[in-house]
N, C-alpha and C. Protein backbone atom coordinates (compact mmCIF):
# COMPACT_ATOMS: atom_id res chain seq x y z
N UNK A 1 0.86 -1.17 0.00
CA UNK A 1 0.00 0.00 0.00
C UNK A 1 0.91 1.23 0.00
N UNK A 2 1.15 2.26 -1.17
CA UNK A 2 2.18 3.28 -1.54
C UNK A 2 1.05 4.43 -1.55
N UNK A 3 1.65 5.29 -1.26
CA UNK A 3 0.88 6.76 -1.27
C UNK A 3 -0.01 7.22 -2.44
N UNK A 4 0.71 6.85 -3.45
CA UNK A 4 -0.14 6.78 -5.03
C UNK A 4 -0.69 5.90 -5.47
N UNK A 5 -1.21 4.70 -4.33
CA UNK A 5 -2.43 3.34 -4.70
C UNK A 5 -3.19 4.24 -3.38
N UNK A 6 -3.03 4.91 -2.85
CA UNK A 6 -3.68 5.42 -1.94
C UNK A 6 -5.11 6.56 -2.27
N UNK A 7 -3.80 7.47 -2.82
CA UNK A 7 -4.61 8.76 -3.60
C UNK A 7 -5.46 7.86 -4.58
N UNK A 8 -4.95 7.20 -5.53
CA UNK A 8 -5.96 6.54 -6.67
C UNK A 8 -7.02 6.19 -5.45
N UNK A 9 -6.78 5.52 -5.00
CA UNK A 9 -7.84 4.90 -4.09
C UNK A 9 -9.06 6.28 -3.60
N UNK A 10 -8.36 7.35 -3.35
CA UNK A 10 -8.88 8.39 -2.68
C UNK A 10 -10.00 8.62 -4.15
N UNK A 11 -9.78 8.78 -5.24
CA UNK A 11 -10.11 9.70 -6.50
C UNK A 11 -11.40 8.35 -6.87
N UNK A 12 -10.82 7.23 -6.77
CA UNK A 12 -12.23 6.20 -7.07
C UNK A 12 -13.46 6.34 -5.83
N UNK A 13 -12.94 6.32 -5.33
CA UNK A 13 -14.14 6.25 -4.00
C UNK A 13 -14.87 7.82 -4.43
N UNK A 14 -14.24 8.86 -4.62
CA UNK A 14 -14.61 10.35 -4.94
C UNK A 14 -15.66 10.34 -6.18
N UNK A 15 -15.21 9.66 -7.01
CA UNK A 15 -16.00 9.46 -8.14
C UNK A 15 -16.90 8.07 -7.97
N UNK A 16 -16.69 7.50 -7.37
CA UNK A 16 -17.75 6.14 -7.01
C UNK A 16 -19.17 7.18 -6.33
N UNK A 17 -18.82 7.83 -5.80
CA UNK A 17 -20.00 8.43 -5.01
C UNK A 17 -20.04 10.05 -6.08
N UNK A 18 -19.88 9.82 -7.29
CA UNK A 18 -20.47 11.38 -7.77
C UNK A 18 -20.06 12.76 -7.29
N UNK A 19 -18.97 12.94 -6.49
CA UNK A 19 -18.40 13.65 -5.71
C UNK A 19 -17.39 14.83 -6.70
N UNK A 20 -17.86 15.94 -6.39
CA UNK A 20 -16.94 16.74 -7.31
C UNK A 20 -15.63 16.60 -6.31
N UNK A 21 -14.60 17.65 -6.89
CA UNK A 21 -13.27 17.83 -5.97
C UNK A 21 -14.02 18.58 -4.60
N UNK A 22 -14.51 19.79 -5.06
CA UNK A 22 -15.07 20.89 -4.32
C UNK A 22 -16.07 20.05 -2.94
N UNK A 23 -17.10 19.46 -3.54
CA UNK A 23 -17.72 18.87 -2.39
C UNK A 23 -16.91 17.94 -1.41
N UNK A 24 -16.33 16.96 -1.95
CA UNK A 24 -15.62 15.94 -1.16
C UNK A 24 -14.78 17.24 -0.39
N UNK A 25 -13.65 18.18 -0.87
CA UNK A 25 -13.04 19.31 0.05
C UNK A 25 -14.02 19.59 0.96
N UNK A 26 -14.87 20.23 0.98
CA UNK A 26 -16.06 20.68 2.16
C UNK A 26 -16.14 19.92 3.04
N UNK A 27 -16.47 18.59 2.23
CA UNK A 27 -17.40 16.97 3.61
C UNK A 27 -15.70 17.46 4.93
N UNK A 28 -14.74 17.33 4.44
CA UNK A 28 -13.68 17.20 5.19
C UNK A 28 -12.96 17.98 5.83
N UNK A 29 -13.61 19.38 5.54
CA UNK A 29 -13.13 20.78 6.03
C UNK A 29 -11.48 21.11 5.29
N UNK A 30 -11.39 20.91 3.89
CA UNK A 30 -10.41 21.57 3.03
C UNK A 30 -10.81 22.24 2.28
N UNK A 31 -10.20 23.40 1.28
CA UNK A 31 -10.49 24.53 0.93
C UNK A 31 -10.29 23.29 -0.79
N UNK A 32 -10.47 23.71 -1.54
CA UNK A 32 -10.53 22.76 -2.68
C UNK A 32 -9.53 22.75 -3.17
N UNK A 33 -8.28 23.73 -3.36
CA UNK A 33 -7.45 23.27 -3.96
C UNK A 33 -6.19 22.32 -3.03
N UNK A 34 -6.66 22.79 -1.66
CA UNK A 34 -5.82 21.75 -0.28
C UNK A 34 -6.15 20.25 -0.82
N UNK A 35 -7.47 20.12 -1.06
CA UNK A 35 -7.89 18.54 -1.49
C UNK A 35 -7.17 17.93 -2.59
N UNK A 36 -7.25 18.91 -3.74
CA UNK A 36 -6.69 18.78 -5.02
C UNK A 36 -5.26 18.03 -4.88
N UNK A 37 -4.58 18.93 -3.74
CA UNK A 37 -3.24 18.56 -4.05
C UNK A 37 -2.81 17.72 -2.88
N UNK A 38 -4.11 17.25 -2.29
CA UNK A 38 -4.21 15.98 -1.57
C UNK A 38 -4.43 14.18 -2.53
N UNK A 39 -5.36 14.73 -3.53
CA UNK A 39 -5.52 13.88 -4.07
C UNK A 39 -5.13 13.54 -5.22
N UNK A 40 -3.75 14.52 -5.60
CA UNK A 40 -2.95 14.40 -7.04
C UNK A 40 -1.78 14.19 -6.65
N UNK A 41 -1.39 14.57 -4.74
CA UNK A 41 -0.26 13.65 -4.67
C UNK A 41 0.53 15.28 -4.62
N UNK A 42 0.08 16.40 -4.30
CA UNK A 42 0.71 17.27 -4.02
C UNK A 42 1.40 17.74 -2.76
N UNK A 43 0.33 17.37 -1.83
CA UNK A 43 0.80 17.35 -0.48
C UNK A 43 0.63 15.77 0.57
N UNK A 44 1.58 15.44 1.12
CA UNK A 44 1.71 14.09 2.12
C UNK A 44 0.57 13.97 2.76
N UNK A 45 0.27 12.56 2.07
CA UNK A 45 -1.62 12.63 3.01
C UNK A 45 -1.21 12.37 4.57
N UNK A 46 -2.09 12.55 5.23
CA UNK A 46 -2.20 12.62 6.51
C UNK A 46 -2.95 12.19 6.80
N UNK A 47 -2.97 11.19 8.27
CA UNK A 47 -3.85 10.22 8.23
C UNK A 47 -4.95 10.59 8.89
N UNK A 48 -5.13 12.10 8.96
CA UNK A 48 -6.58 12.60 10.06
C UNK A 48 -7.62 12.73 8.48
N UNK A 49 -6.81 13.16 7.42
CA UNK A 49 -7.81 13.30 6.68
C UNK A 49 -8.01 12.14 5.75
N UNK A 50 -7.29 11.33 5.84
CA UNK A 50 -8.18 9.82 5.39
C UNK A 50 -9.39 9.72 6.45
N UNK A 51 -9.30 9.41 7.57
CA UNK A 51 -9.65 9.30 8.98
C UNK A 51 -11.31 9.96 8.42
N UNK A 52 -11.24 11.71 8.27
CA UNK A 52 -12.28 12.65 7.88
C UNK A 52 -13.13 12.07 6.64
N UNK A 53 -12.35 11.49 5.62
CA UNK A 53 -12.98 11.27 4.48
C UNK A 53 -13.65 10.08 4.94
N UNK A 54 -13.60 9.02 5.60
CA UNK A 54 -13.96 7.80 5.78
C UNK A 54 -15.50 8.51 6.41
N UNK A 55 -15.17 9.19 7.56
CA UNK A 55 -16.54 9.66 8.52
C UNK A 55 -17.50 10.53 7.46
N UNK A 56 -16.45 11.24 7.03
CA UNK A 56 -17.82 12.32 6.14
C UNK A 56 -18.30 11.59 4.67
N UNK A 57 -17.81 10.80 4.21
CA UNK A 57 -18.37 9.90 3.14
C UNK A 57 -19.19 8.74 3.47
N UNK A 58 -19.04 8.11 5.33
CA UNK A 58 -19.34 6.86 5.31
C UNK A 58 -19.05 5.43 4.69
N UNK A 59 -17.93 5.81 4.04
CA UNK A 59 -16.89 4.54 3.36
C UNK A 59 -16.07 4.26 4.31
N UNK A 60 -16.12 2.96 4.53
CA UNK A 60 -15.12 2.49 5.64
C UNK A 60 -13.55 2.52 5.12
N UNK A 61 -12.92 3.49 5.83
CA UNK A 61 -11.39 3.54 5.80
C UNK A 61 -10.38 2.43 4.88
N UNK A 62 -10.91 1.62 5.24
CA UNK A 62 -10.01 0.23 4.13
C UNK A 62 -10.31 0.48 2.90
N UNK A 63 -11.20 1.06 2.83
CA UNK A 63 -11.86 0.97 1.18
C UNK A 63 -10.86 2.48 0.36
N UNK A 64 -10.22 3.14 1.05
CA UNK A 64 -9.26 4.32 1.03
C UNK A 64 -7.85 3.76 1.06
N UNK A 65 -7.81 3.26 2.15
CA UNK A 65 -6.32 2.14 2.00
C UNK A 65 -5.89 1.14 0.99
N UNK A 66 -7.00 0.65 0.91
CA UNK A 66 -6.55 -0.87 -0.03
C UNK A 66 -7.13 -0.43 -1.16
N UNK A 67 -8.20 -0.15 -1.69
CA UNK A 67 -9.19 -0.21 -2.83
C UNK A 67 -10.34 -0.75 -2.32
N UNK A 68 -10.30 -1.94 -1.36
CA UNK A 68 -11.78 -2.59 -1.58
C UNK A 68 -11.90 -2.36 -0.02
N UNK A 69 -12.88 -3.22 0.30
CA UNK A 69 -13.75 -3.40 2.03
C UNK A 69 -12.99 -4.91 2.18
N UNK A 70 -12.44 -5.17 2.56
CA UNK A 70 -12.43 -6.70 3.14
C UNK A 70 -13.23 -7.64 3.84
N UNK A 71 -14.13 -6.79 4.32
CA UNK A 71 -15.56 -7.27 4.80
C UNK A 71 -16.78 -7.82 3.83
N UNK A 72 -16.43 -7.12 2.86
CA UNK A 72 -17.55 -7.34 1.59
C UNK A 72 -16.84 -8.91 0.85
N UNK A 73 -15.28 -8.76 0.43
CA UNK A 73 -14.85 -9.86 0.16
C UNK A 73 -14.91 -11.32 1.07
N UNK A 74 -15.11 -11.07 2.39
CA UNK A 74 -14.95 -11.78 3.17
C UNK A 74 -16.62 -12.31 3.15
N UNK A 75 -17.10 -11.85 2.69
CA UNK A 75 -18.87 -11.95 2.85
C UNK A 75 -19.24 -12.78 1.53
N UNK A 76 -18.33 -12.11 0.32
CA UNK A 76 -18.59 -13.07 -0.63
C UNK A 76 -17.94 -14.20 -0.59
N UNK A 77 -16.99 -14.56 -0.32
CA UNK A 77 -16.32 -16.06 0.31
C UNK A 77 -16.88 -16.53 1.40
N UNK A 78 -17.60 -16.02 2.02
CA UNK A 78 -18.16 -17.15 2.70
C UNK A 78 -19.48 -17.76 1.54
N UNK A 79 -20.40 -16.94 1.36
CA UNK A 79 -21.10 -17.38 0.71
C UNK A 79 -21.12 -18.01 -0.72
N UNK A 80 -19.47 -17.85 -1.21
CA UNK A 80 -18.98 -18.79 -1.89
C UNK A 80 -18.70 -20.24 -1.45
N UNK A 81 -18.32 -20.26 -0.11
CA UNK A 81 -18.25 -21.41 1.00
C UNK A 81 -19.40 -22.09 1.09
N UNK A 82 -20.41 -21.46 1.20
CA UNK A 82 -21.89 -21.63 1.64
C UNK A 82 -22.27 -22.68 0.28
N UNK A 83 -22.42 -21.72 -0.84
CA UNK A 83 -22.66 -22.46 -1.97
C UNK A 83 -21.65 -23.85 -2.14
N UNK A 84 -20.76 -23.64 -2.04
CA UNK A 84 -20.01 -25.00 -2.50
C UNK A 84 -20.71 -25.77 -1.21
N UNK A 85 -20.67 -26.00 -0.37
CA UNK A 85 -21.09 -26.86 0.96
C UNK A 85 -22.77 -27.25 0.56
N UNK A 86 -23.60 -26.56 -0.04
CA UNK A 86 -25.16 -26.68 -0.27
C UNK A 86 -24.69 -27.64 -1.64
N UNK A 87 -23.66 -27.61 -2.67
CA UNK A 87 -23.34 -28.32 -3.66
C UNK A 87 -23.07 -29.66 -3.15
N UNK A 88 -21.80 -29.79 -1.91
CA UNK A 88 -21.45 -30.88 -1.57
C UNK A 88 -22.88 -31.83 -1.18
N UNK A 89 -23.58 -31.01 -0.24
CA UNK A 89 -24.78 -31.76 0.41
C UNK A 89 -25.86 -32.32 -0.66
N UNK A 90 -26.28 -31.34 -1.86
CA UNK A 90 -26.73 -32.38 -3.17
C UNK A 90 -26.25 -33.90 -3.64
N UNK A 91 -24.91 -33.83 -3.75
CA UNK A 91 -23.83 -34.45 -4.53
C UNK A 91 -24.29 -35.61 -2.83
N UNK A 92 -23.86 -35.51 -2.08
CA UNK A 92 -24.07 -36.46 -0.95
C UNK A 92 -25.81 -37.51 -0.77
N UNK A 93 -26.43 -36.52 -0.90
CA UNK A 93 -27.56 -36.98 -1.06
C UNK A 93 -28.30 -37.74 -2.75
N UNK A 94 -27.33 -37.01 -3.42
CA UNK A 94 -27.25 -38.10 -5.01
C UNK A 94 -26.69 -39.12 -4.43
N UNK A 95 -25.23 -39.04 -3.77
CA UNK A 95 -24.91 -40.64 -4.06
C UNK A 95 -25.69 -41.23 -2.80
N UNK A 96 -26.19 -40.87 -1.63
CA UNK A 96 -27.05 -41.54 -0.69
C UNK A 96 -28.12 -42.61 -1.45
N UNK A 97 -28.98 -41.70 -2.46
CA UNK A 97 -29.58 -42.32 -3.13
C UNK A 97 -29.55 -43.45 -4.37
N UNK A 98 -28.12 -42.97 -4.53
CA UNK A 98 -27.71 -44.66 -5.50
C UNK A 98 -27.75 -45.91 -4.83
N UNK A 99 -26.97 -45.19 -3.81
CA UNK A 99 -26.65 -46.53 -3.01
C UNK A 99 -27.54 -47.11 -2.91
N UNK A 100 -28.80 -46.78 -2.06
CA UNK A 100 -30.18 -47.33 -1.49
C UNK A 100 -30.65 -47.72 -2.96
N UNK A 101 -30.37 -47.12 -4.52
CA UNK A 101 -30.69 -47.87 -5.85
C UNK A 101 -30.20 -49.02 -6.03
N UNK A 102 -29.03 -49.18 -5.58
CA UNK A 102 -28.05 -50.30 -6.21
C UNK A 102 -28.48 -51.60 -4.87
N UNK A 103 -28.37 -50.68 -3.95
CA UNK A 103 -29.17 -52.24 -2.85
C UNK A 103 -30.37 -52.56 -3.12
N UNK A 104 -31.37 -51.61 -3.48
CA UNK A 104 -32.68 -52.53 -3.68
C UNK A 104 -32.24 -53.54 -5.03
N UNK A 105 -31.38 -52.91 -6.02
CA UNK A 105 -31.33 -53.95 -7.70
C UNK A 105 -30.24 -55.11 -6.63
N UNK A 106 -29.96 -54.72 -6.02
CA UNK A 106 -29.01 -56.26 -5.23
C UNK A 106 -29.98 -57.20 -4.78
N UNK A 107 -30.68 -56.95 -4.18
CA UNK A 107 -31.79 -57.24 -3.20
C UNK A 107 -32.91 -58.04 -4.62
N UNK A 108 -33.27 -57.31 -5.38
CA UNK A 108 -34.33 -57.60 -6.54
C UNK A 108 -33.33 -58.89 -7.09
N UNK A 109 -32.28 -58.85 -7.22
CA UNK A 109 -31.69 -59.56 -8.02
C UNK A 109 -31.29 -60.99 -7.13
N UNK A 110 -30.90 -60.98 -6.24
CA UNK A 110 -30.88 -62.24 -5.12
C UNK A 110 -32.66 -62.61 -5.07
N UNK A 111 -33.85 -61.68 -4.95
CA UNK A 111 -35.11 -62.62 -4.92
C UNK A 111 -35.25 -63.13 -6.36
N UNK A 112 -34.57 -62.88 -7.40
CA UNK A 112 -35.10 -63.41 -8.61
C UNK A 112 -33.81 -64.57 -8.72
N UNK A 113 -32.89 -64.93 -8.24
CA UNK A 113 -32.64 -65.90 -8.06
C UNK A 113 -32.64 -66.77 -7.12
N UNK A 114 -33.25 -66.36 -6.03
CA UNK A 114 -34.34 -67.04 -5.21
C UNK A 114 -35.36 -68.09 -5.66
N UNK A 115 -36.04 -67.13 -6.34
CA UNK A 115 -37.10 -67.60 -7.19
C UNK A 115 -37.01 -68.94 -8.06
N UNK A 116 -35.66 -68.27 -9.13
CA UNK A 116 -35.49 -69.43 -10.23
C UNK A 116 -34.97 -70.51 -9.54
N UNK A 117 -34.36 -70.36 -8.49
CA UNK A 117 -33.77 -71.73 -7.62
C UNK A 117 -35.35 -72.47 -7.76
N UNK A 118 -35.96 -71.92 -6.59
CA UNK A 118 -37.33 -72.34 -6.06
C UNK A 118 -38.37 -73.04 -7.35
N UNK A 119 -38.10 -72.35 -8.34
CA UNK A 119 -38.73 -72.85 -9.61
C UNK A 119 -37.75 -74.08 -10.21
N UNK A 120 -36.73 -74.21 -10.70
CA UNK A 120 -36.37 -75.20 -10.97
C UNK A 120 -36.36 -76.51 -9.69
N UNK A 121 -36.28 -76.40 -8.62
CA UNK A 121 -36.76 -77.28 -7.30
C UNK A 121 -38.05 -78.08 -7.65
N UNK A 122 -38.88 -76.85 -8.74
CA UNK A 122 -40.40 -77.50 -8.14
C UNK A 122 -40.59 -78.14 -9.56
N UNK A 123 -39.44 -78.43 -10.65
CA UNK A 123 -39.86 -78.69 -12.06
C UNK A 123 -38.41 -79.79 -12.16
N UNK A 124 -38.25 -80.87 -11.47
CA UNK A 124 -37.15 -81.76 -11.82
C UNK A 124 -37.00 -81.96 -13.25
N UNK A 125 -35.62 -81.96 -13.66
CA UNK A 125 -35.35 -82.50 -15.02
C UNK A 125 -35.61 -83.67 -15.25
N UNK A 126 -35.93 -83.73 -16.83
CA UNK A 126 -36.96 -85.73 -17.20
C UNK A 126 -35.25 -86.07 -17.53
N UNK A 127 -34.95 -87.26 -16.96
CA UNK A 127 -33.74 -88.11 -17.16
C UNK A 127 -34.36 -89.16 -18.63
């Protein structure tokens, strides 16, 4: 995280929310061209006015630091988690159900040679 993935960071979030230079300066108590040369990398950001921009925009601070929320990523991986685990539990309950297929055709298949035993028993071969 470098001072100029920072500012970028500063200028997307600015424009993510429709934000001229001038307004975002105000939300934070800078005069507009103080912001300007806050956010072109003119003057050393300071971390009260990241701090300001986070409160007066309501964007959580990371999202200024890094680019993203880590909370939001962390929200979609779980529920990437979620989904794969609701996948596994299908896939579990498919093969639950073979099984109980393949034992009843086991089962069908031992009474039908049950049967043909029982039938040839009851029909001796003519010598």
């Amino acid at each position: 995280m470098t001072d100029q993935s920072i500012k970028h960071n500063i200028l997307k979030v600015r424009e993510s929310l429709n934000l001229t230079q001038e307004e975002m300066a105000k939300m934070i108590g800078l005069s507009r061209q103080a912001y300007i040369n806050l956010e072109h990398g003119g003057t050393s950001l300071i971390n009260k006015w990241l701090f300001r921009m986070s409160e007066a925009t309501g964007v959580e601070l990371e999202v200024f630091l890094l680019g993203f929320d880590p909370r939001e990523r962390s929200i979609s991986q779980l529920k990437d988690i979620e989904s794969y685990g609701e996948k596994l539990h299908l896939m579990q309950e498919k093969f639950n159900m073979m099984e109980r297929l393949m034992d009843e055709k086991e089962k069908a298949l031992n009474d039908q040679r049950t049967f043909s035993s029982y039938l040839i028993g009851l029909h001796p071969k003519n010598d």
